[in-house]
C-alpha atoms as a PDB file:
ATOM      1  CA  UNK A   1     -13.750  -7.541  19.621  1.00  0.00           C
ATOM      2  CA  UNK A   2     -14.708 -11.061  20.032  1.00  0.00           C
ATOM      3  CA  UNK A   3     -17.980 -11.966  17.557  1.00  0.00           C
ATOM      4  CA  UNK A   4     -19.627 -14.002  20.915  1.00  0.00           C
ATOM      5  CA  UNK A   5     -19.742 -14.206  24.410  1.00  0.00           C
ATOM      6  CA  UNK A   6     -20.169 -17.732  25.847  1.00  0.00           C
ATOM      7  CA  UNK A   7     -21.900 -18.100  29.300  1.00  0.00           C
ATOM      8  CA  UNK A   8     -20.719 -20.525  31.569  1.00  0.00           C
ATOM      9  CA  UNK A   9     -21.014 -19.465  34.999  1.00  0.00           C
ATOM     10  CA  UNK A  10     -23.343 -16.840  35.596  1.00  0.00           C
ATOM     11  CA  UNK A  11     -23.283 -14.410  38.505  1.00  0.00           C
ATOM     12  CA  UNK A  12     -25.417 -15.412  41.790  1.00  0.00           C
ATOM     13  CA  UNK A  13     -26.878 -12.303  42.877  1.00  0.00           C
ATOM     14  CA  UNK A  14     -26.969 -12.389  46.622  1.00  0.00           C
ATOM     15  CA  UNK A  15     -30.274 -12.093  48.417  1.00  0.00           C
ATOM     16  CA  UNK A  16     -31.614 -12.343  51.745  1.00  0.00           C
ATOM     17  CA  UNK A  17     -36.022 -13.842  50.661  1.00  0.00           C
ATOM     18  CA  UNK A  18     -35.097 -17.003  49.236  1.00  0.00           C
ATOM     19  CA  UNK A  19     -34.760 -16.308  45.706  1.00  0.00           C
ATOM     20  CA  UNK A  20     -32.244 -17.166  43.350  1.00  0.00           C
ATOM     21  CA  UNK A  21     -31.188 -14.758  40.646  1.00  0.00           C
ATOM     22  CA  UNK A  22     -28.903 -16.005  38.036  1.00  0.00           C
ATOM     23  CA  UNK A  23     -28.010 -13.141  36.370  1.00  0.00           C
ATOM     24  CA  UNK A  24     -26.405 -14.538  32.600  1.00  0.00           C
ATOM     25  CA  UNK A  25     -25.904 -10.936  30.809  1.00  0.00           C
ATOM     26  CA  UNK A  26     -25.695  -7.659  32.413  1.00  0.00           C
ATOM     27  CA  UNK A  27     -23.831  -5.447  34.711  1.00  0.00           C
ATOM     28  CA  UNK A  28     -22.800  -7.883  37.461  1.00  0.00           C
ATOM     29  CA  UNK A  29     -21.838 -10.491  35.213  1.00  0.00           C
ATOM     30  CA  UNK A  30     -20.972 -10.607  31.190  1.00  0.00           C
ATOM     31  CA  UNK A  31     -22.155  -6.545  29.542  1.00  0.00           C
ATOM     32  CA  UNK A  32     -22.116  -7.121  25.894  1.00  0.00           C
ATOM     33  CA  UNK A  33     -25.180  -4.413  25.368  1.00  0.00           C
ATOM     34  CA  UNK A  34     -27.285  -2.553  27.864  1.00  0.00           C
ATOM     35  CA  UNK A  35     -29.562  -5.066  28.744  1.00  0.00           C
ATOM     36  CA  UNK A  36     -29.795  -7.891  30.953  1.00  0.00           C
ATOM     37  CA  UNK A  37     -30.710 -11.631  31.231  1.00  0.00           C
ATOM     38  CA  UNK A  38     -30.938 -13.474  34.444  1.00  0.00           C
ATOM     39  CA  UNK A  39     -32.942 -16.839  35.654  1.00  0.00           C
ATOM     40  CA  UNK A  40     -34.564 -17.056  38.828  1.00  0.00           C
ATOM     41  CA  UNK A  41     -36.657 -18.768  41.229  1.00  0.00           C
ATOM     42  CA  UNK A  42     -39.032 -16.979  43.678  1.00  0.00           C
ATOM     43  CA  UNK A  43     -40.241 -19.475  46.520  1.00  0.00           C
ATOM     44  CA  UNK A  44     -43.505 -20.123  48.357  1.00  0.00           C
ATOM     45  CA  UNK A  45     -44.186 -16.803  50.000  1.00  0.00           C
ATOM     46  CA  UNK A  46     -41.567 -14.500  48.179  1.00  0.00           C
ATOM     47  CA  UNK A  47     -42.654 -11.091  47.652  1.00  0.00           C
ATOM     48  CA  UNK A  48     -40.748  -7.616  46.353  1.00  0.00           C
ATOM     49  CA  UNK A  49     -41.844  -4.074  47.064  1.00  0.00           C
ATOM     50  CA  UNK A  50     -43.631  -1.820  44.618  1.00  0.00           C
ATOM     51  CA  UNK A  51     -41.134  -0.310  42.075  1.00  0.00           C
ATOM     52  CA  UNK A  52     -41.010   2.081  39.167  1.00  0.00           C
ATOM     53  CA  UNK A  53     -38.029   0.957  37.223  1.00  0.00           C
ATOM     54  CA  UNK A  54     -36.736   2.646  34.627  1.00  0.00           C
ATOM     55  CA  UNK A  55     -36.398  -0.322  32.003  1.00  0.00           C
ATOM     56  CA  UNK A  56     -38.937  -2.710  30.175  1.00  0.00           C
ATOM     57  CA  UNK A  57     -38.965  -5.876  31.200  1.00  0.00           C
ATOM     58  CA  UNK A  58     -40.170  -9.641  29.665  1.00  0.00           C
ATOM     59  CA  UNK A  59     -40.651 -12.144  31.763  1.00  0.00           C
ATOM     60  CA  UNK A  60     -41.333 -15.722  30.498  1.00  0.00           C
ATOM     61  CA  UNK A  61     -42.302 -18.329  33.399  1.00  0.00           C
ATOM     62  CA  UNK A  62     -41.007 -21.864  33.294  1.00  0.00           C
ATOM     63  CA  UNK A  63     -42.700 -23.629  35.867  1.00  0.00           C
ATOM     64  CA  UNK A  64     -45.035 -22.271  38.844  1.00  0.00           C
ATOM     65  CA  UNK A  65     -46.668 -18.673  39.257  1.00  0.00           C
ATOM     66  CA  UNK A  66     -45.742 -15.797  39.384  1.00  0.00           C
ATOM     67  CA  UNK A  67     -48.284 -12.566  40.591  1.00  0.00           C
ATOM     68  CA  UNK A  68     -47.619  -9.586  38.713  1.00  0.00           C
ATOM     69  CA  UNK A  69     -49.672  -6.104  40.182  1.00  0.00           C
ATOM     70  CA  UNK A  70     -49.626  -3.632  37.260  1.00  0.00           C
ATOM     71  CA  UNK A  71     -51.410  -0.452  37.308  1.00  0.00           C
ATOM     72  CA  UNK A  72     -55.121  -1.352  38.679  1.00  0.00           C
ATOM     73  CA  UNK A  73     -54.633  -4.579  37.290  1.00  0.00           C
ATOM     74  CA  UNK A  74     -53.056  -8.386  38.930  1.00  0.00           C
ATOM     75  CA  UNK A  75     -52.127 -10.440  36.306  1.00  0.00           C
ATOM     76  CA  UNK A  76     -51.080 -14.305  37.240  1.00  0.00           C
ATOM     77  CA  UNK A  77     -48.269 -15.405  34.900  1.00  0.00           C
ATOM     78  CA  UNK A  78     -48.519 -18.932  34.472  1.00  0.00           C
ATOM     79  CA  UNK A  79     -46.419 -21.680  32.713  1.00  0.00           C
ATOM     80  CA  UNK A  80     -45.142 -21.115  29.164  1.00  0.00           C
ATOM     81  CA  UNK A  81     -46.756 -17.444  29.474  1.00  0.00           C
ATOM     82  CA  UNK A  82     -44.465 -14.229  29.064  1.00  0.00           C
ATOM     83  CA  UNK A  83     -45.313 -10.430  29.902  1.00  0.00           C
ATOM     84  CA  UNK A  84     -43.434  -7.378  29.060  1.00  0.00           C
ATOM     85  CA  UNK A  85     -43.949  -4.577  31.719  1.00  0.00           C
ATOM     86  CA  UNK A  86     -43.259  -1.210  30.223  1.00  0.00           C
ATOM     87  CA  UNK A  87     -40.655   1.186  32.103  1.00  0.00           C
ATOM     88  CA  UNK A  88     -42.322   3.432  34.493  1.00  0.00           C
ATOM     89  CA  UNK A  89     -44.735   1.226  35.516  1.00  0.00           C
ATOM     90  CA  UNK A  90     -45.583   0.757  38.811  1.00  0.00           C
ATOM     91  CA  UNK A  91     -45.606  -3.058  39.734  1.00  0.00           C
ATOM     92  CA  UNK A  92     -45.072  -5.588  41.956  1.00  0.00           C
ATOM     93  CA  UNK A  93     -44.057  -8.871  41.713  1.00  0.00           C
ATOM     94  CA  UNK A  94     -44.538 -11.730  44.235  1.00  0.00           C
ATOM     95  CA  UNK A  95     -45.218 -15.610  44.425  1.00  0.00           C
ATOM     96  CA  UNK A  96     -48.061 -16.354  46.937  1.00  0.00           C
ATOM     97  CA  UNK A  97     -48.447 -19.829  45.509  1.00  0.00           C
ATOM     98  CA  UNK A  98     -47.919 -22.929  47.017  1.00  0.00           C
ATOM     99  CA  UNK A  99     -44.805 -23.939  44.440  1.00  0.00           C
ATOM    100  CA  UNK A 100     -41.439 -22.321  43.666  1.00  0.00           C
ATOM    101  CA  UNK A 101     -42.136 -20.079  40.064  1.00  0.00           C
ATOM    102  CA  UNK A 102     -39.091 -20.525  37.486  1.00  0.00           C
ATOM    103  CA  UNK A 103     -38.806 -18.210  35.308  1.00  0.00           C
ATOM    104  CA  UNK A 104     -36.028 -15.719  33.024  1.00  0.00           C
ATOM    105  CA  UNK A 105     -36.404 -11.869  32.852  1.00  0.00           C
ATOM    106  CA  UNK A 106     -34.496  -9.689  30.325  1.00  0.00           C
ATOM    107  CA  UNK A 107     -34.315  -6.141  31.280  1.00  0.00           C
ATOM    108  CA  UNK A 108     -34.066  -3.397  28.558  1.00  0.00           C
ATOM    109  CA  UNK A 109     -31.781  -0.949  29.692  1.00  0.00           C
ATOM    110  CA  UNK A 110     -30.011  -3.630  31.851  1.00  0.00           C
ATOM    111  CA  UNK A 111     -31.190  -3.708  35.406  1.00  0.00           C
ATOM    112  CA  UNK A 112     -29.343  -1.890  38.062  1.00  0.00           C
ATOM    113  CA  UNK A 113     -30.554  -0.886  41.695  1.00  0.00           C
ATOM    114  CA  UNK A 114     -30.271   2.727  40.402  1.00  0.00           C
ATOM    115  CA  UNK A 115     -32.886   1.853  37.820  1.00  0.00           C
ATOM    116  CA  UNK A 116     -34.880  -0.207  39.183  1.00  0.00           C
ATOM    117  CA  UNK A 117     -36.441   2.471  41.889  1.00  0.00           C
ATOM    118  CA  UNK A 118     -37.839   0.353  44.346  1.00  0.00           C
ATOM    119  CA  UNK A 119     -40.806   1.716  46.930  1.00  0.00           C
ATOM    120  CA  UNK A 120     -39.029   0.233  50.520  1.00  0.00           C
END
């Protein structure tokens, strides 16, 4: 077994809202461990539906904003700010700012859409 695994071309998850999901480490793109590491950016407007996943998962926010409804709480994540939401939560993440919101997620187990249990 190698002692590394280098990075250079992660896998573009394809989506149909405008958001861009790098996904670095994980099932769809390098698994070296059950977890998963992916950069994104959620535009003006971009919103998911309530889910429950079945992971924790940090989030650490570049640039922009990024809404996060928890529980009975909204938390705004804002630059150089990182949450971790525990798994089965129920929570929904959107960007109803003005500006794109950069930020990286690790999932712990790795995300999959089996996991991730999504309220559509």
């Amino acid at each position: 077994m190698k002692s590394f695994e280098l990075q250079l071309k992660p896998f573009v998850v394809p989506t149909t809202d405008g958001k861009l999901i790098e996904e670095h480490f994980g099932t769809a793109s390098i698994f070296c461990g059950d977890f998963s590491l992916a950069h994104m950016i959620a535009p003006p407007g971009w919103s998911e539906p309530f889910q429950t996943p079945e992971f924790d998962e940090v989030t650490f926010v570049f640039s922009g904003k990024k809404k996060i409804e928890v529980g009975n709480e909204t938390i705004i994540l804002e630059k150089n700010q990182s949450i971790c939401i525990r798994k089965g939560s129920s929570v929904r993440y959107s960007n109803p700012f003005q500006e794109s919101c950069e930020y990286v997620s690790v999932c712990i187990p790795a995300f999959t859409m089996d996991r991730v249990k999504r309220k559509e």
